[in-house]
Protein backbone atom coordinates (compact mmCIF):
# COMPACT_ATOMS: atom_id res chain seq x y z
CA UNK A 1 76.45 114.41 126.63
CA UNK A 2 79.83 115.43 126.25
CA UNK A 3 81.02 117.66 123.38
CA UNK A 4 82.75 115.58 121.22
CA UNK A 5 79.61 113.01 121.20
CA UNK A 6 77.26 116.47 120.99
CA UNK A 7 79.45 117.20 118.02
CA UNK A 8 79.20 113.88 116.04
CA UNK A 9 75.72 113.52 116.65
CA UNK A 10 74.84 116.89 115.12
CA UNK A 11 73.30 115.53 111.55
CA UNK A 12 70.56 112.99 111.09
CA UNK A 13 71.48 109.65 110.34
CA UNK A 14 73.56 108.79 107.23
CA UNK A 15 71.56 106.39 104.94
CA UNK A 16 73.23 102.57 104.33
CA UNK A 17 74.00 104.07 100.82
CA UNK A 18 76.56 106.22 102.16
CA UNK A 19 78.90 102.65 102.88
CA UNK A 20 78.72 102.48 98.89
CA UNK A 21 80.18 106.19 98.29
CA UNK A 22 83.22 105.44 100.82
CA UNK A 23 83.59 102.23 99.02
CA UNK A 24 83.95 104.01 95.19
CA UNK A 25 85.62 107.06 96.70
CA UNK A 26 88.05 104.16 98.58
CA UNK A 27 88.70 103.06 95.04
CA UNK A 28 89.30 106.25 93.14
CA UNK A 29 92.07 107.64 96.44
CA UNK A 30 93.91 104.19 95.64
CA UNK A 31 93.74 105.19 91.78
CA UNK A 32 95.89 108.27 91.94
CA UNK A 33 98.97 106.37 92.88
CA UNK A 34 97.91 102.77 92.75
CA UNK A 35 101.24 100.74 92.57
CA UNK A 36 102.80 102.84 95.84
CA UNK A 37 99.96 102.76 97.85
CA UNK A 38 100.36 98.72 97.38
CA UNK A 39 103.96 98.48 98.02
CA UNK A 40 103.75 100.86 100.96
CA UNK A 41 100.77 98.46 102.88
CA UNK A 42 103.34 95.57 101.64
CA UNK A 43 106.06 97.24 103.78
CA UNK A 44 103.43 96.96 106.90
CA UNK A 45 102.44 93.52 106.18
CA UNK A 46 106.31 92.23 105.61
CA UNK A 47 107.05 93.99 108.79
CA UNK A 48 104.75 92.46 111.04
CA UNK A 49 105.17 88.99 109.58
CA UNK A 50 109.16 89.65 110.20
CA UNK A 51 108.74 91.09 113.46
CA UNK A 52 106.22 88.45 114.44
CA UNK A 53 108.88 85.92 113.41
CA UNK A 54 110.59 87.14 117.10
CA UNK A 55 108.45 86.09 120.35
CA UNK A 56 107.75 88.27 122.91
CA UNK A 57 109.21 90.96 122.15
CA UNK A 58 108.50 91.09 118.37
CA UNK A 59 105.07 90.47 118.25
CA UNK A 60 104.54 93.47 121.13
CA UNK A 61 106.48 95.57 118.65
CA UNK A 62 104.35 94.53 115.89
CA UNK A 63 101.28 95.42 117.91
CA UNK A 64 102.35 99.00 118.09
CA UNK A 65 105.17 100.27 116.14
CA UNK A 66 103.21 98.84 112.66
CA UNK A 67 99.85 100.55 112.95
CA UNK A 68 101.55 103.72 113.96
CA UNK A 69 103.66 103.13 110.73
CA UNK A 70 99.91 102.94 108.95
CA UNK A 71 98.64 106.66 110.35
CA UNK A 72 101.43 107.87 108.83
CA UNK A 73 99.86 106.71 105.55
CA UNK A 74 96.73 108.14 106.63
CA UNK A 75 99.00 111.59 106.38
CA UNK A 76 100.40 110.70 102.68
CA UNK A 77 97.09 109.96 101.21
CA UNK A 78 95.83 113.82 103.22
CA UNK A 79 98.83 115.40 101.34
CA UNK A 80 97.67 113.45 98.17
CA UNK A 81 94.52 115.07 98.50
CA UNK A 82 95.66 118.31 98.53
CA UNK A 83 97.17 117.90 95.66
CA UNK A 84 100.63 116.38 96.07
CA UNK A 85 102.56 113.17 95.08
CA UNK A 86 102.05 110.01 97.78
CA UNK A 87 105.61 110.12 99.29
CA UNK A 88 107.25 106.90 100.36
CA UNK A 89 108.71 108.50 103.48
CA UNK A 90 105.20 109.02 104.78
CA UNK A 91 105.37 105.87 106.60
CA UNK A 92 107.92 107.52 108.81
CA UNK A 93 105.60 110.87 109.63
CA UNK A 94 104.71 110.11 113.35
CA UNK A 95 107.91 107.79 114.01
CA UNK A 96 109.87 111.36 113.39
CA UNK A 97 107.36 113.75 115.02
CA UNK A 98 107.50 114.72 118.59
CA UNK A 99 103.59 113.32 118.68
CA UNK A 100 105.33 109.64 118.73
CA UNK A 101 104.20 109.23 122.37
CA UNK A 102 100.70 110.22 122.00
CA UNK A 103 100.50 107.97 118.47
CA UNK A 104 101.71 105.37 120.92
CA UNK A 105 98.85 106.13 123.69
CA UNK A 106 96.29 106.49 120.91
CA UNK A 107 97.18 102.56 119.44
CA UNK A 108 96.74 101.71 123.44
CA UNK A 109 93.50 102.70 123.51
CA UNK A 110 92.04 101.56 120.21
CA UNK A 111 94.72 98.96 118.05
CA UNK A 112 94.86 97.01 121.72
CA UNK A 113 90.97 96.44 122.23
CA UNK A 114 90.74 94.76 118.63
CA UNK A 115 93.83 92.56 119.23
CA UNK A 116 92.44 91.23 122.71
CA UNK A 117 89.24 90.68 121.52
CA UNK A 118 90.91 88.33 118.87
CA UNK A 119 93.11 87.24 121.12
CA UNK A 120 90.36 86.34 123.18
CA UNK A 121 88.48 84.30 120.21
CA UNK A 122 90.74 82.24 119.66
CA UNK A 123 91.88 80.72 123.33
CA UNK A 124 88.13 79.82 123.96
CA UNK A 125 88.51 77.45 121.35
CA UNK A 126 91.88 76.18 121.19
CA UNK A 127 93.09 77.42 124.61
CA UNK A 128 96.91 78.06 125.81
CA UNK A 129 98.42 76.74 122.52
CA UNK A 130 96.65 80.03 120.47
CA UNK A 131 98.04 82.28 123.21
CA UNK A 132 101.51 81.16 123.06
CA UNK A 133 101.54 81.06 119.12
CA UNK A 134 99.80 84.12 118.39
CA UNK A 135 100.49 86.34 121.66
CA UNK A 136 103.48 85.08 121.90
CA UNK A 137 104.98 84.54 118.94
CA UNK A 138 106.03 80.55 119.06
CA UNK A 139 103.96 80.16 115.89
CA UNK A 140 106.99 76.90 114.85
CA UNK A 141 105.70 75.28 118.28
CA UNK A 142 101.84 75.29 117.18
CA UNK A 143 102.15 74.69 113.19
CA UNK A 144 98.50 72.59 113.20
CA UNK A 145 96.75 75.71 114.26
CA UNK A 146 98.04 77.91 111.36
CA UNK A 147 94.92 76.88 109.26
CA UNK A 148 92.64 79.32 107.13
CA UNK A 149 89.92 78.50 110.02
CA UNK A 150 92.14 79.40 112.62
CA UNK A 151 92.82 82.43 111.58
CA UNK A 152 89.42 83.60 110.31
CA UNK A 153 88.89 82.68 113.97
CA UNK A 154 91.39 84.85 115.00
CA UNK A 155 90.75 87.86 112.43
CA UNK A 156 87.07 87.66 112.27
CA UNK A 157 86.13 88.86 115.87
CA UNK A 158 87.65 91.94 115.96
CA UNK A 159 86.43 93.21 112.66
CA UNK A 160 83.48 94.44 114.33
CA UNK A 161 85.24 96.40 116.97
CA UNK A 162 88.03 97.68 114.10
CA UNK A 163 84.72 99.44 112.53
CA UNK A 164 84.27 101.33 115.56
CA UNK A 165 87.61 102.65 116.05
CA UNK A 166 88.29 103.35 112.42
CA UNK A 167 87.95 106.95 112.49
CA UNK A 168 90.13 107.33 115.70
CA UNK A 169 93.32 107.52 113.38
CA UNK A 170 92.56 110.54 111.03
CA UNK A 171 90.87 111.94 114.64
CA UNK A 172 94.03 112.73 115.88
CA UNK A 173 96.28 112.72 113.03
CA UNK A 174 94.26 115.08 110.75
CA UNK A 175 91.38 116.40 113.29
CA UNK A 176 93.81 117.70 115.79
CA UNK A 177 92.36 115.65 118.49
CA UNK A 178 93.82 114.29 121.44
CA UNK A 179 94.16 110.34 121.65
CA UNK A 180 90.88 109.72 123.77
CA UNK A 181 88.32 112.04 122.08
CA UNK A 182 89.96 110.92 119.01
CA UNK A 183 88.20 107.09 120.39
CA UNK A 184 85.49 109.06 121.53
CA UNK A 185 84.82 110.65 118.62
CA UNK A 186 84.96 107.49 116.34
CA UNK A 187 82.80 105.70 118.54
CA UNK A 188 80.04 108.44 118.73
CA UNK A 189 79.85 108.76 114.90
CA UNK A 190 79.91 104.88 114.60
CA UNK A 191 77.43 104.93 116.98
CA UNK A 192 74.96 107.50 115.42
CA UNK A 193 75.16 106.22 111.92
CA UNK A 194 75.14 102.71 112.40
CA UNK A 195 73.64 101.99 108.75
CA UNK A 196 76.90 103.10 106.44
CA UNK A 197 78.71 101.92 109.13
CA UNK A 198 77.08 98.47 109.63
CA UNK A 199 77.17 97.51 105.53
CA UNK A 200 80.45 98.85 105.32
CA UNK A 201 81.89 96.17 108.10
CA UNK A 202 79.11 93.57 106.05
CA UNK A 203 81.80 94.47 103.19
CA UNK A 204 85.04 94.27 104.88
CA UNK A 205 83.71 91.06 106.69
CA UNK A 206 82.80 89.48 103.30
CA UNK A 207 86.10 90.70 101.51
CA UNK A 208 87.81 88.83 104.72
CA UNK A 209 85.64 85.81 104.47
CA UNK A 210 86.94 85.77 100.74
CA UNK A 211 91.00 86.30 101.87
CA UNK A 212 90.62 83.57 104.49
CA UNK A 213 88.89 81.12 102.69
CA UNK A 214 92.01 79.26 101.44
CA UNK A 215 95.85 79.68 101.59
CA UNK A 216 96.69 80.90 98.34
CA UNK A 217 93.43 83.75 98.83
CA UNK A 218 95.65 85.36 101.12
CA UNK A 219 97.47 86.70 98.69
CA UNK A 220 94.16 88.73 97.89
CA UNK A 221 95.52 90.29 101.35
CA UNK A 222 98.10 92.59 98.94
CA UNK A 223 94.88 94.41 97.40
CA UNK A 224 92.25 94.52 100.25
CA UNK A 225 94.59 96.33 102.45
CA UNK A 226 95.29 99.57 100.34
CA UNK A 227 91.59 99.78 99.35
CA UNK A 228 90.64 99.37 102.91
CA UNK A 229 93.78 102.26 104.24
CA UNK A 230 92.23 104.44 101.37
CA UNK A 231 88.34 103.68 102.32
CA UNK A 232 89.71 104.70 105.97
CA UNK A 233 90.60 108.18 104.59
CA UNK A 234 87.78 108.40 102.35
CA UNK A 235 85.20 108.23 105.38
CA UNK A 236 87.02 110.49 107.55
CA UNK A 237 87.41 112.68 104.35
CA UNK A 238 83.40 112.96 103.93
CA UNK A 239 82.87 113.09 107.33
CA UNK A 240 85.41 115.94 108.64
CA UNK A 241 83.37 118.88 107.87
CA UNK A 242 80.73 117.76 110.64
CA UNK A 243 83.40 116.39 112.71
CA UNK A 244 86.14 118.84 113.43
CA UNK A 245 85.31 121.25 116.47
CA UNK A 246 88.67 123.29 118.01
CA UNK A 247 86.79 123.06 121.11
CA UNK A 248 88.27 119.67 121.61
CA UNK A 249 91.30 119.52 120.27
């Protein structure tokens, strides 16, 4: 066993009840500044849907500039915290650090998976038409697939494989771990608490189910994504003291 798997499997178990905790504690880190952490996750969601609006190239930026944009909310809601104000430039943390090429290796290895296995959903059903609209970005060409059931198809899938990359993120940003034990780690704690983890993707996949069940739910989009960036913290928050080993960093 290596020693980043040695190190999240240290503790027993974590009880189902545990989901339930990061849920509340979610809520409470979105509470101290509620109205920016919103309008920050807006910024994310306007730019991918305006960088998705350009194929090709566009939609490969939105793949991987935009989550890195997210870890560096990750960092704002740390510094919160500690004690300080949520600061709109945090979006721009790991653009402007010299870690921008690891960040960039680190959404290879974990934002990628999630996005192919979507990917992958959706052209065993509908075939080449969901590849070139949602892969490539000719969304006009393909408007009678941009249904609520075509995209839970699409979103849906990789939910389960988001779960077990989720603490990748804080890993490296706030663990001090390098891109691949960052995945490691993340999967190895997944992996040996699969109770909290398993009802807290039962939540997200219900809150999901609830977005996508109609066009005008996915508005609900604007609230489940800064309680779900703030959960994100809150588990890797709980879970850091048993997590962090220099060794491996």
């Amino acid at each position: 066993m290596s020693v980043v798997a040695a190190n999240a499997s240290a503790t027993p178990p974590l009880p189902s009840s545990r989901c339930w905790q990061w849920c509340m504690q979610g809520f409470r880190v979105w509470r101290r500044a509620p109205l920016k952490l919103v309008m920050l996750c807006t910024v994310l969601l306007v730019a991918e849907a305006l960088l998705q609006t350009i194929p090709t190239v566009g939609v490969a930026l939105s793949k991987c500039l935009v989550p890195i944009l997210g870890l560096g909310i990750l960092a704002g809601l740390d510094e919160q915290n500690q004690g300080k104000p949520l600061r709109w430039s945090c979006l721009y943390d790991v653009v402007s650090q010299k870690r921008f090429t690891q960040a960039m290796g680190l959404v290879a290895i974990s934002a990628l998976p999630v996005i192919a296995v979507q990917q992958a959903a959706v052209w065993l059903v509908h075939g080449w038409p969901a590849v070139d609209a949602v892969l490539l970005g000719h969304q006009a060409a393909h408007r009678e697939l941009m249904t609520p059931g075509f995209i839970r198809l699409l979103v849906l899938p990789g939910s389960a494989l988001s779960i077990l990359v989720v603490l990748a993120g804080p890993a490296w940003l706030l663990g001090g771990y390098r891109p691949w034990r960052a995945l490691r780690l993340s999967i190895d704690t997944v992996v040996h608490h699969p109770a909290p983890f398993g009802m807290f993707l039962l939540v997200n996949l219900a809150c999901l189910v609830l977005i996508l069940s109609a066009h005008w739910t996915l508005l609900l989009i604007l609230l489940y994504l800064p309680w779900a960036t703030a959960c994100g913290y809150a588990i890797w928050d709980d879970l850091r003291a048993m997590l962090i080993c220099p060794a491996v960093a």
